[in-house]
Every structure is written in structure tokens, then in C-alpha cells.
Protein backbone atom coordinates (compact mmCIF):
# COMPACT_ATOMS: atom_id res chain seq x y z
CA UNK A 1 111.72 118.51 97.69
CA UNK A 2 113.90 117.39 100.86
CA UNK A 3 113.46 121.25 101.81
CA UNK A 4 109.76 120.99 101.84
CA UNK A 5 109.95 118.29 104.38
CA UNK A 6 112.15 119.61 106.88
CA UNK A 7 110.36 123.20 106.65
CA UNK A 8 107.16 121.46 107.24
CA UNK A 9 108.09 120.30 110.51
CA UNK A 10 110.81 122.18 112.03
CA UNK A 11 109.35 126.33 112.39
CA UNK A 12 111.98 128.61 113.03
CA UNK A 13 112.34 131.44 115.86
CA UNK A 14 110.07 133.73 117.39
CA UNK A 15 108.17 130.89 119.05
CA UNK A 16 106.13 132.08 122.46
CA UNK A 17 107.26 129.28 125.35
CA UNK A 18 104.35 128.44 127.01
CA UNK A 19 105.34 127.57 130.94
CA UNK A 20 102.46 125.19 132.75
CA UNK A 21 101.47 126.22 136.44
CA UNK A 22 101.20 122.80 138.46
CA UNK A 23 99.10 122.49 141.44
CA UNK A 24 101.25 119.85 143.37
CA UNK A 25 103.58 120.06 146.78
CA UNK A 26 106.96 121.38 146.29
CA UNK A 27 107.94 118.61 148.48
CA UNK A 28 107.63 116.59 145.29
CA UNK A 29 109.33 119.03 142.73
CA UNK A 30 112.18 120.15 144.50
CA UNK A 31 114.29 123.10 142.48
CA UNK A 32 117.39 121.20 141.20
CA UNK A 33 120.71 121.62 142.69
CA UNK A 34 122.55 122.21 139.74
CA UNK A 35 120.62 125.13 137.95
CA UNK A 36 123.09 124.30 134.73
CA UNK A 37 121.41 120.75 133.99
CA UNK A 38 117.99 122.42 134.31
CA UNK A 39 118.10 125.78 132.73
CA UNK A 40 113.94 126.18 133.49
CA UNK A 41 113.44 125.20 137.29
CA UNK A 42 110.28 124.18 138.29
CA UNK A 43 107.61 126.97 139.58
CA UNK A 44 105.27 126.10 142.23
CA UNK A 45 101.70 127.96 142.49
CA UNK A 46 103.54 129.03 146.07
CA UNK A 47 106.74 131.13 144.76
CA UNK A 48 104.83 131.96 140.96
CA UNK A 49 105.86 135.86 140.06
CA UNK A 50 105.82 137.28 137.01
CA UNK A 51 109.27 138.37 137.39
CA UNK A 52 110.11 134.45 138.06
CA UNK A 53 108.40 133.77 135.25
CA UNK A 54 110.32 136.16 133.15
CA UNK A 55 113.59 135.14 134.39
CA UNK A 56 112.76 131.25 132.82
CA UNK A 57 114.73 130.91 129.77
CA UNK A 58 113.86 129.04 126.84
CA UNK A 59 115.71 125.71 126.00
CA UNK A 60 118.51 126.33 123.68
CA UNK A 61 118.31 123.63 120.85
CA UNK A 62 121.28 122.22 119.64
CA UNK A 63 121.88 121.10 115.85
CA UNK A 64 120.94 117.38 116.54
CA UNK A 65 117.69 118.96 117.97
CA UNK A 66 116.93 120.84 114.67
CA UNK A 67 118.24 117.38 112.88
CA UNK A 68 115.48 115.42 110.92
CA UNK A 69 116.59 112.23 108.78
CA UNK A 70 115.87 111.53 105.89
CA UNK A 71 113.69 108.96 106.56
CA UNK A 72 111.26 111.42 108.46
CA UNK A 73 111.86 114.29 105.75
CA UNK A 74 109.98 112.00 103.76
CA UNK A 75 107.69 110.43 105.65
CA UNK A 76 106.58 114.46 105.97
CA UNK A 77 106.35 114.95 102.51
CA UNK A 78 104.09 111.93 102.04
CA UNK A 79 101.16 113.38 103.95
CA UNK A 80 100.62 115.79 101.09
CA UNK A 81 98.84 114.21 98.04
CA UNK A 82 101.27 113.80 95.33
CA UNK A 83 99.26 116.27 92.73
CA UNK A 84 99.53 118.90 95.04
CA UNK A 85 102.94 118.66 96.03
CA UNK A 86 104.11 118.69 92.15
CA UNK A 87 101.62 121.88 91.59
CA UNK A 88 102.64 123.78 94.64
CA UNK A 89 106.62 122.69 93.48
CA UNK A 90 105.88 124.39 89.88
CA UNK A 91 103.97 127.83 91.57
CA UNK A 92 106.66 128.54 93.90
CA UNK A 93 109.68 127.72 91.74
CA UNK A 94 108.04 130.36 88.92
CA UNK A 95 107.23 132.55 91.70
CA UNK A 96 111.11 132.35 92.97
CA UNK A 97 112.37 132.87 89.50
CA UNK A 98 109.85 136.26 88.64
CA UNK A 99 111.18 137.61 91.84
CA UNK A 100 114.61 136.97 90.70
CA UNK A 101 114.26 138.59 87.46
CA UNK A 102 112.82 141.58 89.57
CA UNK A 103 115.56 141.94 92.11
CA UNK A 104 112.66 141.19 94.60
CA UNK A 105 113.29 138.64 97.67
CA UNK A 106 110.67 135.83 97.47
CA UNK A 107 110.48 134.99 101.23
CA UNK A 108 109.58 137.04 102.83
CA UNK A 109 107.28 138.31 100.25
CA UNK A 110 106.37 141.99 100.92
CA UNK A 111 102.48 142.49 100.02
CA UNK A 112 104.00 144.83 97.25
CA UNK A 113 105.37 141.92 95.92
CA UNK A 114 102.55 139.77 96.09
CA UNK A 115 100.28 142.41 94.32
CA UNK A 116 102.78 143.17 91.24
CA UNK A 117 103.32 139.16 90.88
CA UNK A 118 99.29 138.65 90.25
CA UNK A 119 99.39 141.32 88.34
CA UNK A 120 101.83 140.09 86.27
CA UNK A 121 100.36 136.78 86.03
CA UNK A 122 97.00 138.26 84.79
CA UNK A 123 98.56 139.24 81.40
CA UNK A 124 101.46 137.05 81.07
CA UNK A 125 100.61 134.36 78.28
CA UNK A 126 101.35 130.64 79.32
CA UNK A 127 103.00 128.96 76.44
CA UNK A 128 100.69 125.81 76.33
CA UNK A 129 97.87 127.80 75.87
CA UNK A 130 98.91 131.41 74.52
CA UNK A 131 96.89 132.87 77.45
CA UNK A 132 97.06 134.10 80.82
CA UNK A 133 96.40 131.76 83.45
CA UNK A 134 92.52 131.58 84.98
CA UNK A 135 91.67 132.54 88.46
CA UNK A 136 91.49 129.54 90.18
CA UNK A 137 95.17 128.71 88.39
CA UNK A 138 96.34 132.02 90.17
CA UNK A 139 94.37 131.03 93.86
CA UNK A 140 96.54 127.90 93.59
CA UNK A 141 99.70 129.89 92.89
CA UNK A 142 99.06 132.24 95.67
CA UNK A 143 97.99 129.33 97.86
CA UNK A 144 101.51 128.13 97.31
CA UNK A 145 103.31 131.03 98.24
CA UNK A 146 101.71 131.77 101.49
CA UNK A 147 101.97 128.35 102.52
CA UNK A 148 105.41 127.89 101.57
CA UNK A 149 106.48 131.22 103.98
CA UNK A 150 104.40 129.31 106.68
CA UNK A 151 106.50 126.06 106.12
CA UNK A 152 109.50 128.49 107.03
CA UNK A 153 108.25 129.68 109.88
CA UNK A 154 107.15 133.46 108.06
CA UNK A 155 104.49 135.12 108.78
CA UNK A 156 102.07 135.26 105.74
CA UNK A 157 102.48 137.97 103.34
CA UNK A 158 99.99 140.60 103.32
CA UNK A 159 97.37 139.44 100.44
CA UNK A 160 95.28 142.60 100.17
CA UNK A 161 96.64 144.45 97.16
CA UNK A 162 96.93 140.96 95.41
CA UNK A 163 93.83 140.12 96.11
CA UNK A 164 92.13 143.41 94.75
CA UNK A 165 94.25 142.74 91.72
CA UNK A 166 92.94 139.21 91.30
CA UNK A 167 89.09 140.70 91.83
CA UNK A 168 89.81 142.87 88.79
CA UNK A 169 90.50 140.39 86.76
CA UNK A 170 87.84 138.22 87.32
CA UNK A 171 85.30 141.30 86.55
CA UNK A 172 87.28 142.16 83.32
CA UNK A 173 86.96 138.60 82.55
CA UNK A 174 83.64 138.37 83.03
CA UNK A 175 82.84 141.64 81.29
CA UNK A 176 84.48 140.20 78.24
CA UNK A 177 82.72 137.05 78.32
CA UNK A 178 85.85 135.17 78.54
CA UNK A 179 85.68 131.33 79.83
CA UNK A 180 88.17 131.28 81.82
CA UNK A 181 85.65 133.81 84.28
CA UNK A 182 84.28 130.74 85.51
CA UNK A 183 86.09 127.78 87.01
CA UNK A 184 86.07 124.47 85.20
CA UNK A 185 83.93 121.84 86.49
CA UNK A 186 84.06 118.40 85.26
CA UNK A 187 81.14 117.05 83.97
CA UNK A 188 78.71 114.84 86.19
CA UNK A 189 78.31 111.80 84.91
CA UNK A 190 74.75 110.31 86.14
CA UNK A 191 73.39 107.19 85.65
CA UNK A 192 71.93 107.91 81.93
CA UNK A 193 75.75 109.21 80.62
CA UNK A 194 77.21 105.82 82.12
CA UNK A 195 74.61 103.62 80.17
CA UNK A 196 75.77 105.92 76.90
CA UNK A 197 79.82 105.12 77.91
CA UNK A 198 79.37 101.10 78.11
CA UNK A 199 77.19 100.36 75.67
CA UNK A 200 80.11 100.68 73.37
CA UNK A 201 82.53 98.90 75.80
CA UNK A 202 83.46 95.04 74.67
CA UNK A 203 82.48 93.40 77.97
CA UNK A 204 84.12 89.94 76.36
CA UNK A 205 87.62 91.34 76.85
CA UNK A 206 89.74 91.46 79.70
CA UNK A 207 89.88 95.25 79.21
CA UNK A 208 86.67 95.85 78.59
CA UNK A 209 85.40 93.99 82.19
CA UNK A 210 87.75 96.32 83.83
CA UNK A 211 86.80 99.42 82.40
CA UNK A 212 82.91 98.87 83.14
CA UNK A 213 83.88 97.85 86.60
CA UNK A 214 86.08 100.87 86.85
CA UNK A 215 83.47 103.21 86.20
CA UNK A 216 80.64 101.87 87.70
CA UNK A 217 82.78 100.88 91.17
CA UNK A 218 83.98 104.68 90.56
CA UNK A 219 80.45 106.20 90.86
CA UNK A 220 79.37 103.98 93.48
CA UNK A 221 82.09 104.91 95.82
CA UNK A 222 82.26 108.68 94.47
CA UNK A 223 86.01 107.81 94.34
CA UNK A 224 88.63 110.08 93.35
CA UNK A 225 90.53 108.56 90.88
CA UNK A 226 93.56 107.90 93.35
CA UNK A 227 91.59 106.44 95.65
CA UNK A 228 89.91 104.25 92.84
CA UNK A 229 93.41 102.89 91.41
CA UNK A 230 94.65 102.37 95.39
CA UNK A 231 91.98 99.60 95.59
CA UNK A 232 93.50 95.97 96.43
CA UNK A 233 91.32 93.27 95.98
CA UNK A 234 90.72 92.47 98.87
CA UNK A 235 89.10 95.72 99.72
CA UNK A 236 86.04 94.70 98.05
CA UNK A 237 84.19 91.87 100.15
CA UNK A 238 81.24 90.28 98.62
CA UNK A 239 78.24 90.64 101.26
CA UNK A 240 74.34 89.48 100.93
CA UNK A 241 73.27 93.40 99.71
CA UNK A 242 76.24 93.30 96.92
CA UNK A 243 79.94 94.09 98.14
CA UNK A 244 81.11 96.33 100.62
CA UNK A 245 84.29 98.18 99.65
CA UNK A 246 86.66 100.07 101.64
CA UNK A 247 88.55 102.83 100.49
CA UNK A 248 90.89 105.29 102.31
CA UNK A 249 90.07 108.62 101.58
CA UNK A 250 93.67 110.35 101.89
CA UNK A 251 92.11 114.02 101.94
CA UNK A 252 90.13 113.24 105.13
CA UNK A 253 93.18 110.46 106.44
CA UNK A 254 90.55 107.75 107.31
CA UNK A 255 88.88 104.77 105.60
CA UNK A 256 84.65 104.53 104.40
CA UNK A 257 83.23 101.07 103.98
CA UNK A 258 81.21 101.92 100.64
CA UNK A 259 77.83 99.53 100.69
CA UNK A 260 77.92 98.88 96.59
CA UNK A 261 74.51 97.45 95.63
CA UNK A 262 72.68 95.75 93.16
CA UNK A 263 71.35 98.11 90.38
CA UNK A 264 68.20 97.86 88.13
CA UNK A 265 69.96 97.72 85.07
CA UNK A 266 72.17 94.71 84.84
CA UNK A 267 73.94 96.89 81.97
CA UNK A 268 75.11 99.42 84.48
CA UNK A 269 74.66 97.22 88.25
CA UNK A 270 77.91 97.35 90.12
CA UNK A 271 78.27 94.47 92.05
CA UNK A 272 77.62 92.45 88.40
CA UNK A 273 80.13 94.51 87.00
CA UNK A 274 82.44 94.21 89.94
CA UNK A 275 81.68 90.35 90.10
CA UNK A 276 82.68 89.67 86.06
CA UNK A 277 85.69 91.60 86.46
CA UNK A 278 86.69 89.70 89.53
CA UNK A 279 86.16 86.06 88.12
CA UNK A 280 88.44 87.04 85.06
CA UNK A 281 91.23 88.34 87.15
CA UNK A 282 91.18 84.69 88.90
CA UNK A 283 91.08 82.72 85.46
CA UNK A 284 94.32 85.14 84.40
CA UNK A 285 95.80 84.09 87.59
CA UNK A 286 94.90 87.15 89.69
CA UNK A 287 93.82 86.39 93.04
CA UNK A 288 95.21 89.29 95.45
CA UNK A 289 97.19 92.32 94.83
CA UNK A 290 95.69 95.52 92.94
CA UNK A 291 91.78 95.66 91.59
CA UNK A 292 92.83 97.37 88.77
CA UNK A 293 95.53 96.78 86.25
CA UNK A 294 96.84 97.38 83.45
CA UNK A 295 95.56 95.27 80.63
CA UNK A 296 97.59 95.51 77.03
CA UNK A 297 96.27 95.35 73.59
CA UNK A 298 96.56 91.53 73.62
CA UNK A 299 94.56 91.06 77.03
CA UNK A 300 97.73 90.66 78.93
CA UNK A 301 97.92 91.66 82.63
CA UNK A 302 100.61 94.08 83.44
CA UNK A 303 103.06 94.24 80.60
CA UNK A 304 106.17 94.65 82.31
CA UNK A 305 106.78 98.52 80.69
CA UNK A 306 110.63 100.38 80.59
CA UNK A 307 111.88 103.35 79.83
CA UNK A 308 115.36 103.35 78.12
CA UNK A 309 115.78 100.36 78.90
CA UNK A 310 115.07 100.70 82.71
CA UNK A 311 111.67 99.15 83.92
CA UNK A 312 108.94 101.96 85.41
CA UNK A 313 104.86 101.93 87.20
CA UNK A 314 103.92 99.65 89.46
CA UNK A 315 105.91 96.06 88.94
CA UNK A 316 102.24 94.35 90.38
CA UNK A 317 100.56 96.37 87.50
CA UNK A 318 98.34 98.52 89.51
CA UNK A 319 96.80 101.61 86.87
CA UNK A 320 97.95 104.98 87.97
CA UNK A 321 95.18 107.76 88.54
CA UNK A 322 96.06 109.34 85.33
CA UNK A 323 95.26 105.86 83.56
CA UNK A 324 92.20 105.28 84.97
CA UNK A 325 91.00 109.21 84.25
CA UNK A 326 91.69 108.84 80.52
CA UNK A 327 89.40 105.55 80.74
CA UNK A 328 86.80 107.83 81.97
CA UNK A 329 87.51 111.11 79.17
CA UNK A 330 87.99 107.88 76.57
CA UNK A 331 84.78 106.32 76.87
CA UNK A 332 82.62 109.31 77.13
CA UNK A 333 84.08 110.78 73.87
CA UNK A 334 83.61 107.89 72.35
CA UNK A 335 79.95 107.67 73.35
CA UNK A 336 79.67 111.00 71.67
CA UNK A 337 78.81 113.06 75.02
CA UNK A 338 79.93 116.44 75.23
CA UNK A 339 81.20 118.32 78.18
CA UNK A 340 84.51 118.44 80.18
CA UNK A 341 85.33 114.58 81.23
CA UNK A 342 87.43 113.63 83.78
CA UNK A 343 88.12 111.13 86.37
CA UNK A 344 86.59 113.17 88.65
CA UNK A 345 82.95 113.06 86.59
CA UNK A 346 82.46 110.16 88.63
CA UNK A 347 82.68 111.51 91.33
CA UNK A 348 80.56 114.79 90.84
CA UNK A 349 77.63 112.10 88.94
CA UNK A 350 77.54 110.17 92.34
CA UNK A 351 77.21 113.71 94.46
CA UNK A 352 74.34 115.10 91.93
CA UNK A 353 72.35 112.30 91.40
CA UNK A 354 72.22 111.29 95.16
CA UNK A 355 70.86 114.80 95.62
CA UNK A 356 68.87 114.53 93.13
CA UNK A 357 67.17 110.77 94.94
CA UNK A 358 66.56 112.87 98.11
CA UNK A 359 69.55 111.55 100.28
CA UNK A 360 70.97 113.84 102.52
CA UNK A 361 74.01 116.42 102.05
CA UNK A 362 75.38 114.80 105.29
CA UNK A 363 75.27 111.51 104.66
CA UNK A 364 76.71 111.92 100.60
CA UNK A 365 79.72 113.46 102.04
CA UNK A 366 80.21 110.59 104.58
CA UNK A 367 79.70 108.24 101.49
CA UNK A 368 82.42 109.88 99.21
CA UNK A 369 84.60 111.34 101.96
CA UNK A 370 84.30 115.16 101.71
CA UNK A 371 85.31 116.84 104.45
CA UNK A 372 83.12 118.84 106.69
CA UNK A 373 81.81 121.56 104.94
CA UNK A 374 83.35 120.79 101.84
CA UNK A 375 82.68 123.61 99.42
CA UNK A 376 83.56 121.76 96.25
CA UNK A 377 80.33 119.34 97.44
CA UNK A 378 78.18 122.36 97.86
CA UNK A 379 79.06 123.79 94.90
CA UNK A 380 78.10 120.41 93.43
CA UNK A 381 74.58 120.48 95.45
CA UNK A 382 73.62 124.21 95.06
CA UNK A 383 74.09 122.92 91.33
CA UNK A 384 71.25 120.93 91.29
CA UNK A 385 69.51 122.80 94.41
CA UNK A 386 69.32 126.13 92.58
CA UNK A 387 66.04 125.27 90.66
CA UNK A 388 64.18 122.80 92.88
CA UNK A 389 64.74 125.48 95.98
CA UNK A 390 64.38 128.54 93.59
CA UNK A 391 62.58 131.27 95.65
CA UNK A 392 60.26 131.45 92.52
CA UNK A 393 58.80 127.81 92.69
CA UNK A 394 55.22 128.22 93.91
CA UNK A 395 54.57 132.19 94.18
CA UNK A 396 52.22 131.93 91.58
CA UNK A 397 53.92 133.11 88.30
């Protein structure tokens, strides 16, 4: 993944050099004497031509300026969530290797290429499931491969005949009925789905206070699951209208103070929840670091945990995002609810049932830190939206 780094920043040839004009005295930018030292002299708006301008050359860059450490090859890499970066890893080294088997060069991609490689991932079974991948699995795919010919300074492939190929197969998916025609949502979980998931949950266990906090702190702040688990304890400041919590919402790069406040039920109120957690964490000897941990069978805080004989996770005991999903997918199953759970139910309950109150499409996505426009939050709104706004309501039926 060093590769990925150093592509993202450094682009490659054919870059246009764009000269400024300056509006100064000459007096004060005299042409150097020794053309070698500057190869691009300065141009005045007195002696501007285009054929001066032409005769400018570009700065020749050396191999220390193409150099980038290692240091900043990673620093790079860590502005793209981890997730994606292990996704996009997978799409393009399959897409490298089909090309490979088919004599064809990968980048740059000819839109031939493109359209034979959807194809072939329409009706190629993947082994974990014995099927072809879904749509939105081959948008990501494609998504990688365009994006990784940008990283080396390529232009993108054309997409045309790829697309048309992908359009196909969503109608001959839909024509057979198939689920896969429709992307996977996770299932919203709103207030009444929450009460369902703790009223099972031993709220007298160490575990037990964390996982109602979890989910209730989860909802509140309409926190992806990454964001969630990055929570220190010190993000979460106890105020007169409950606690204010500040999370950084990587996918937007900046941080939302989250007002939490008291609910009706104490069974499902956050800032109880939140508060009960808390105080245990202090009587185990947990005063700073991570909000949530890991908790073992026994109660114990962060079981130190190895892997042939080598020790892995966090050593502070701080729950990864996967952990903290299967919380969410564990509780609801056992609470009997059906649907498709996820960490990221949370997330989509806080967005529909906010709609649902009356609050304002603007100010949820400040809230849970959707970006502008977000059309994974409008897909969440027109959700709810496409009965209460249905042209039908009131013309008399």
C-alpha cells in the first residue's frame, strides 16, 4: 500500500504550467544575470508576448523532487478511512489479476476493457456466496479502478460501455425479482427497536452498562461506528441539559459537539445511560483513556488478547468498529427483531426518526456529520418522506 501513497500525491507528466502576470515595476524584478540558475525569468506586464511566454520552460524536477518518505507516504494513506482503503486494495488487485489472465493492460484501462470486466463480473459467481456480485459491489469496484488511474496521473477510462453493461444487469435483475436489484440498507433502529434491544441487556454488569450506553450514545450522536469506538472519555462533558459530546467525523475532517439529552424513558435516556456506564469505569479504575472497552466474560476491562503468542488491538482496550457493530446485530437478534442490523442502524434510526419529529434535513446532517448533499441521508429521508409528501395525500381519493 506504500504505492497508493506516493501515487496519491505525486501526478505524473502532462501537467499545464500555469505562469502568473504581476503588475509590479521591473525595477523591482530585474531578469537574472545568470539565465542557468533561473530557467523561467520573470515577465513583466511591459515585455509579456505570447512568444515570451512560450519560450518559458517548465522546471525540470530532479529525483529528490519526486522523493516522498516514508513518513509522508503514510501520513497520505491515512486520510482515507481504513474500510475503504482495504475494499478499494481487494477491487483493484482482482481487477489487475482478470486483466492478466486476459492479456489486457490494467492501467491504462481502455473503455473496451472496462466494459468486458463488468461484464464479466455480472456472471462470475463469488465463492462466499455462489453468486455474482450486486450492483453497488460492482459501483465500488469500478469506483476503484478509475480512481486508482487518477492516483497515477491517467486520465479516467472511458465508462460508457461499462456502464450500459452494468444498467443491464440491474434491469435483468430486477425483471427476475432477484434481491440483490436493490441495494442493502441497514435497518433503522428508532426509539421503539432500542427499548426491544435493552430490555434483555443485564444493566448490573460491567458489559451490560456499556452496551446500553453504546447504543443509546450511538443514536444520539448518529455515529458511525468508527467514530463511536474513537470516543475518549473525555469527549463527553457532563453539562446542565445532559452531556455534550464531541466526535470527529473523519468523512467530513472536522469535529460536532453532539448536545445528548435527557430522554423520557429512563430505560432508553442517554445521559442516564452514559452516566452509569461512566461511574463503573471509575470504580474499575477507569478514569481517562477510551469510552468504550472491551469487557471479558468475567467483567474484566481489556483482557490483554495475543495472537500466537504475540499481543494484538488496542493495548488501552479501546473496542474496534467491528466490535461495537456486532453489539448492535447481537442485541437486536436477540430481541427477536427482524431486518438487516448493523452498526450503522444507529445511525439511519437517528436520521429517520428526527425526520419523522419535524427537525430539519439541514440541521440532522449537521448533527450526524453528512456531508452537503449527502445522498445516503436523502435516501434515508425520501424513505420516510415518500408517504407523508405523497402527491396523493389530500386530492380527495
Amino acid at each position: 500500500m506504500g504505492e497508493t501513497g506516493r501515487q496519491l500525491a505525486v501526478p505524473e507528466a502532462d501537467e499545464a504550467v500555469v505562469a502568473e502576470l504581476v503588475d509590479e515595476d521591473p525595477a523591482l524584478f530585474p531578469v537574472p544575470a545568470d539565465p542557468g540558475r533561473h530557467p523561467r525569468p520573470f515577465i513583466t506586464d511591459a515585455d509579456w508576448t505570447p512568444e515570451s511566454a512560450g519560450a518559458a520552460q517548465p522546471d525540470v524536477h530532479t529525483d529528490r523532487d519526486r522523493h516522498l518518505s516514508p513518513e509522508t507516504v503514510a501520513a497520505i494513506e491515512a486520510s482515507v478511512a481504513d474500510s475503504t482503503r482495504r475494499a478499494y486494495s481487494t477491487d483493484r488487485d482482482a481487477f489487475a489479476s482478470w486483466c492478466a489472465d486476459e492479456g489486457r493492460v490494467p492501467v491504462p484501462a481502455s473503455g473496451e476493457t472496462m466494459a468486458e470486466w463488468v461484464r464479466s463480473l455480472t456472471v462470475t459467481p463469488r465463492p462466499r456466496t455462489g453468486k455474482p456480485a450486486g450492483p453497488s459491489t460492482i459501483e465500488r469496484a469500478m469506483s476503484a479502478v478509475t480512481s486508482w488511474h487518477q492516483e497515477q496521473g491517467r486520465p479516467k477510462p472511458n465508462m460508457r460501455g461499462a456502464r450500459a453493461v452494468l444498467n443491464a444487469y440491474r434491469d435483468r435483475l430486477a425483471e427476475a425479482r432477484e434481491e440483490a436489484a436493490q441495494a442493502r440498507q441497514a435497518t433503522a433502529a428508532l426509539p421503539e427497536q432500542i427499548r426491544a434491544m435493552l430490555t434483555g441487556t443485564d444493566r448490573t454488569t460491567l458489559a451490560g452498562r456499556r452496551n446500553a450506553a453504546l447504543v443509546l450514545i450511538g443514536f444520539a450522536t448518529a455515529a458511525r461506528v468508527s467514530e463511536l469506538v474513537a470516543l475518549d472519555i473525555a469527549a463527553a462533558v457532563e453539562t446542565e441539559h445532559g452531556y455534550d459530546v464531541t466526535a470527529y467525523r473523519k468523512k467530513v475532517r472536522r469535529h460536532t459537539i453532539n448536545a445528548v439529552l435527557y430522554g423520557a424513558d429512563p430505560a432508553t435516556c442517554p445521559v442516564r445511560a452514559l452516566r452509569t456506564y461512566r461511574a463503573a469505569l471509575r470504580d474499575a479504575g477507569r478514569a481517562d483513556g477510551p469510552l468504550f472497552v472491551r469487557v471479558d466474560r468475567w467483567d474484566r476491562i481489556a483482557p490483554p488478547l495475543t495472537r500466537r503468542g504475540l499481543p494484538i488491538g488496542d493495548p488501552a482496550g479501546r473496542m474496534t468498529a467491528e466490535a461495537a457493530a456486532e453489539v448492535v446485530e447481537r442485541l437486536a437478534v436477540a430481541a427477536g427483531l427482524s431486518g438487516d442490523w448493523s452498526g450503522h442502524s444507529l445511525r439511519r434510526g437517528f436520521a429517520t426518526a428526527a425526520r419523522a419529529a419535524g427537525h430539519d434535513p439541514l440541521e440532522i446532517a449537521r448533527a450526524g456529520g453528512w456531508v452537503d448533499g449527502s445522498r445516503v441521508l436523502a435516501r434515508y429521508l425520501t424513505d420516510l418522506d415518500r408517504v407523508k409528501n405523497s402527491p396523493l395525500v389530500g386530492i380527495g381519493l
